[in-house]
N, C-alpha and C. Protein backbone atom coordinates (compact mmCIF):
# COMPACT_ATOMS: atom_id res chain seq x y z
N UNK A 1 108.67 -124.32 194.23
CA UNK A 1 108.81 -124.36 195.68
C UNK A 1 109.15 -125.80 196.08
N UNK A 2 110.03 -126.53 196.59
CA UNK A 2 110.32 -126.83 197.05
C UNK A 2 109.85 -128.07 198.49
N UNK A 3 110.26 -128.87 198.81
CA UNK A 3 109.40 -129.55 199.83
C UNK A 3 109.57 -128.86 201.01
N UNK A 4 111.22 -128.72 201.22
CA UNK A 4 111.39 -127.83 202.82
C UNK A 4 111.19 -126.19 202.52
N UNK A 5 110.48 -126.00 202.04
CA UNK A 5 110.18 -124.28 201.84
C UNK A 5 108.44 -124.52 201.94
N UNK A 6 107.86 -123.69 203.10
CA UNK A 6 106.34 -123.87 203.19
C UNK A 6 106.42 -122.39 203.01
N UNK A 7 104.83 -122.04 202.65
CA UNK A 7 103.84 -120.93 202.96
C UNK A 7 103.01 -120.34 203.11
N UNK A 8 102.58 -119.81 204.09
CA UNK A 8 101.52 -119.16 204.62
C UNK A 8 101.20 -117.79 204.58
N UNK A 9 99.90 -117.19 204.46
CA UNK A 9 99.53 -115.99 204.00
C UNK A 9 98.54 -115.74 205.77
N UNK A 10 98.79 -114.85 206.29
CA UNK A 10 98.33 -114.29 207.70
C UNK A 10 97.90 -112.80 207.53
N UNK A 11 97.56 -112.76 206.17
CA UNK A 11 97.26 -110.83 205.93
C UNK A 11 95.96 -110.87 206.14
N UNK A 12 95.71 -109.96 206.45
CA UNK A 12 94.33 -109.57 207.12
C UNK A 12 94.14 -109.98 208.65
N UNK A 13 94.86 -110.46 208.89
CA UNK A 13 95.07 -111.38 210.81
C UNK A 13 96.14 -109.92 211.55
N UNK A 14 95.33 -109.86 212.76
CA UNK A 14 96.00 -108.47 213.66
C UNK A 14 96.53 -109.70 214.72
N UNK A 15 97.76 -108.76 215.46
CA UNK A 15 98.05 -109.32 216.22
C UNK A 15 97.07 -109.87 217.83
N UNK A 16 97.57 -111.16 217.87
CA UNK A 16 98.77 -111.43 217.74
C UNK A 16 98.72 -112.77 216.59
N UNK A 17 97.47 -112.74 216.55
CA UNK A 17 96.88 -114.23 215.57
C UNK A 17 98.29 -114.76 214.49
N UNK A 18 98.67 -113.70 213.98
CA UNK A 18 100.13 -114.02 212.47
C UNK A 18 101.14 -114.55 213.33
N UNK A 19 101.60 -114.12 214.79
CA UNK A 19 102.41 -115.10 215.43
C UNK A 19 102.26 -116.61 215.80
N UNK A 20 101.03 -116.31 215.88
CA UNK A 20 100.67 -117.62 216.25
C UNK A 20 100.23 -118.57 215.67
N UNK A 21 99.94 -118.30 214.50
CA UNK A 21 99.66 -118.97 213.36
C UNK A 21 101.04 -119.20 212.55
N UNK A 22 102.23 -118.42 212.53
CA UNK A 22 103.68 -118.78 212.34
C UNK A 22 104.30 -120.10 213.17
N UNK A 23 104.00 -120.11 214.66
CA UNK A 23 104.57 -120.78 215.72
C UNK A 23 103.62 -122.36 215.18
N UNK A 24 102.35 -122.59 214.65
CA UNK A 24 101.88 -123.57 214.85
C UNK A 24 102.54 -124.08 214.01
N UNK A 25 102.57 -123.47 212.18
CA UNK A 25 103.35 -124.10 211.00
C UNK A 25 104.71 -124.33 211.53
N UNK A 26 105.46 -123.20 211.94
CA UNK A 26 107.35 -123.86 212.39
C UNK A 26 107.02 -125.61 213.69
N UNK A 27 106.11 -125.45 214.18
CA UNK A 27 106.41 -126.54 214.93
C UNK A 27 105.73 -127.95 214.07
N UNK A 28 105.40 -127.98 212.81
CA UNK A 28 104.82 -128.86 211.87
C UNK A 28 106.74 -129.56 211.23
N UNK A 29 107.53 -128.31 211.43
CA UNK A 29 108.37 -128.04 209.95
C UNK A 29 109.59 -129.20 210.31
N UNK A 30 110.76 -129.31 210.00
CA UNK A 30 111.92 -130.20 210.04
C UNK A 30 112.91 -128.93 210.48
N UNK A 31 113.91 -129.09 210.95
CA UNK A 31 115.15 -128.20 211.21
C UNK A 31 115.47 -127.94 209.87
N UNK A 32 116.05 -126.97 209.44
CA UNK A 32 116.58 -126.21 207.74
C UNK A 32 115.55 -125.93 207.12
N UNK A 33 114.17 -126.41 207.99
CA UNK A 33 113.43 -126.30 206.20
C UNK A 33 113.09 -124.81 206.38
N UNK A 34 112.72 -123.91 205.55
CA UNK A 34 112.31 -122.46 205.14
C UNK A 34 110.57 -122.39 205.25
N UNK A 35 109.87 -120.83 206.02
CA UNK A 35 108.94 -120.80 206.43
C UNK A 35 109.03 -119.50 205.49
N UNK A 36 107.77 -119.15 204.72
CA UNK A 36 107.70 -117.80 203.99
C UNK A 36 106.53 -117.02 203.74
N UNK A 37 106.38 -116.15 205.02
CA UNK A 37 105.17 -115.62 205.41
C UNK A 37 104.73 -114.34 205.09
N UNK A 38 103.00 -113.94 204.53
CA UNK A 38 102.97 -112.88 204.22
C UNK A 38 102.22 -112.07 204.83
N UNK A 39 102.45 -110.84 205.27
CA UNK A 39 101.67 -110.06 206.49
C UNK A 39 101.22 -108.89 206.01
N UNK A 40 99.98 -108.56 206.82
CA UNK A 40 99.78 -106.50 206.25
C UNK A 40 99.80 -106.22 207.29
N UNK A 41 99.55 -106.67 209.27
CA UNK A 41 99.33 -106.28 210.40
C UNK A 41 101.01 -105.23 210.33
N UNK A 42 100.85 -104.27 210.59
CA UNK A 42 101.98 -102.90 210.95
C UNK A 42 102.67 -103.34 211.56
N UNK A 43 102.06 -104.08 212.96
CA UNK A 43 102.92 -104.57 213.84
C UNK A 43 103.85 -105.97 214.04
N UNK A 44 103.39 -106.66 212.32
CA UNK A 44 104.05 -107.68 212.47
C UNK A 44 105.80 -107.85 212.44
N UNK A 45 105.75 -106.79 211.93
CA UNK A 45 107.09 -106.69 211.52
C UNK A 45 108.02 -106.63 212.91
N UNK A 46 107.90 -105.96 213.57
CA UNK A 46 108.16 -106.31 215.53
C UNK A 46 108.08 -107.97 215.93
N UNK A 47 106.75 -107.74 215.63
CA UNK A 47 106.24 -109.19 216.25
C UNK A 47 106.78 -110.10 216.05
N UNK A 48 107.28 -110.06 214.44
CA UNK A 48 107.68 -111.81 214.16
C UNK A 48 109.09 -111.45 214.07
N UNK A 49 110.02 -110.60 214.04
CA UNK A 49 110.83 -111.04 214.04
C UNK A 49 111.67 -110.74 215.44
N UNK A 50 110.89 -110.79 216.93
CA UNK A 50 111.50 -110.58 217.97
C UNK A 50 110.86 -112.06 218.39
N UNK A 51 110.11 -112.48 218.17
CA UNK A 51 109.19 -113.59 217.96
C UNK A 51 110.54 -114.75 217.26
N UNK A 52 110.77 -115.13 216.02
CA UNK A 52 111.95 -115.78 215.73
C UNK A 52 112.88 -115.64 216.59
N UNK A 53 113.68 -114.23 216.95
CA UNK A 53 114.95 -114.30 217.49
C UNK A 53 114.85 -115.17 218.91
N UNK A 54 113.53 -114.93 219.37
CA UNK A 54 113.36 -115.80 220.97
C UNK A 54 113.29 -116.90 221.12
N UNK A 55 112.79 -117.21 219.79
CA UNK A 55 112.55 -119.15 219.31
C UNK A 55 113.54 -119.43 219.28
N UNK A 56 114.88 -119.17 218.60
CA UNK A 56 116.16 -119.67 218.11
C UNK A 56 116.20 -119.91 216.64
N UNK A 57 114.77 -119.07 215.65
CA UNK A 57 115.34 -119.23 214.64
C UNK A 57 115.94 -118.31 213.46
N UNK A 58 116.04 -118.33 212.47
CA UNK A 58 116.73 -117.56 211.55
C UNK A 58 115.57 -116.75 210.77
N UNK A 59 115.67 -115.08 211.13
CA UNK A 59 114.81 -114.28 210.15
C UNK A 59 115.87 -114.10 208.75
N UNK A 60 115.89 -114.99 207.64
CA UNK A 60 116.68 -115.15 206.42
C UNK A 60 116.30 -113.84 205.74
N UNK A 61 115.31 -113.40 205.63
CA UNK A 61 114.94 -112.02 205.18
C UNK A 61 113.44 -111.41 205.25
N UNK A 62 113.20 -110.08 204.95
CA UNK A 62 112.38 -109.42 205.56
C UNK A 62 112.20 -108.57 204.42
N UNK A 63 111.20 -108.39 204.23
CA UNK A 63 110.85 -107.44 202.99
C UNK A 63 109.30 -106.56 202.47
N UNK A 64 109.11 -105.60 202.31
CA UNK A 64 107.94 -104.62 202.50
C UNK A 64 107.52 -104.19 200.44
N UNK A 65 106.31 -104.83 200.38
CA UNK A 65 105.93 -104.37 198.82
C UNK A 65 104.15 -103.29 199.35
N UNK A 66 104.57 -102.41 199.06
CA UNK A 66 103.46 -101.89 199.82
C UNK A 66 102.51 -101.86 201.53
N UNK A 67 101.99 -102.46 201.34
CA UNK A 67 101.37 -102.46 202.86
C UNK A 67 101.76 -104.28 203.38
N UNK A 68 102.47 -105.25 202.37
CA UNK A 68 102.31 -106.33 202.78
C UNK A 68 103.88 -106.52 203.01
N UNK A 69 104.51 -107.13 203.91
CA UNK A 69 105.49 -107.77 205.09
C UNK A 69 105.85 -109.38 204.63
N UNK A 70 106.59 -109.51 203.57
CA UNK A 70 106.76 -110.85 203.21
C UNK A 70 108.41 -111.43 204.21
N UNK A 71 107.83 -112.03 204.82
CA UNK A 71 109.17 -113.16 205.79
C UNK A 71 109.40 -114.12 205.31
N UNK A 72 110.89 -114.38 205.65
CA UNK A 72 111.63 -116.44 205.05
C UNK A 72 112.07 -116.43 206.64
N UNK A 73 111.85 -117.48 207.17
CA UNK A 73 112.03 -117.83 208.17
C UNK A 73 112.82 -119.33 207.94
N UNK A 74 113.88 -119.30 208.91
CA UNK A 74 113.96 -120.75 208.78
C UNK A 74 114.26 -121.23 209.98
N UNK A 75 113.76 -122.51 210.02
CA UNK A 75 113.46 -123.71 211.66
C UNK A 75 114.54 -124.00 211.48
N UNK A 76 115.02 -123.55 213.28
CA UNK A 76 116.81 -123.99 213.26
C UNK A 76 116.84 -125.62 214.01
N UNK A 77 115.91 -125.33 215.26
CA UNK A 77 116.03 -126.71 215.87
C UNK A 77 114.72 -127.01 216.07
């Protein structure tokens, strides 16, 4: 991993706590660097990525291994 690639684990956190615990790390981060988050809340999958699109940043990918919701996010500005 990388210096501009962080990650955070928010499973077991219901909404809206995994958004907001996303929003505190992206505002830590640099522009380009990569955010890669892992979720089980059902509803995160809504959440964070209508949540990114409103921020201005990039949902790079989105992906489901059972009940857990792994995100790459990346800080645009």
């Amino acid at each position: 991993m990388s210096e501009s690639e962080k990650k955070i684990d928010v499973t077991g956190l219901f909404c809206p706590e995994p958004v907001f615990r996303i929003k505190i790390e992206i505002e830590k981060m640099q522009a380009g660097e990569t955010l890669t988050v892992s979720a089980d809340d059902p509803a995160a999958e809504d959440d964070v990525s209508r949540w990114v699109t409103r921020n201005g940043h990039e949902l790079l990918n989105m992906s489901k291994n059972d009940n857990i919701i792994t995100f790459r996010i990346k800080k645009i500005k």
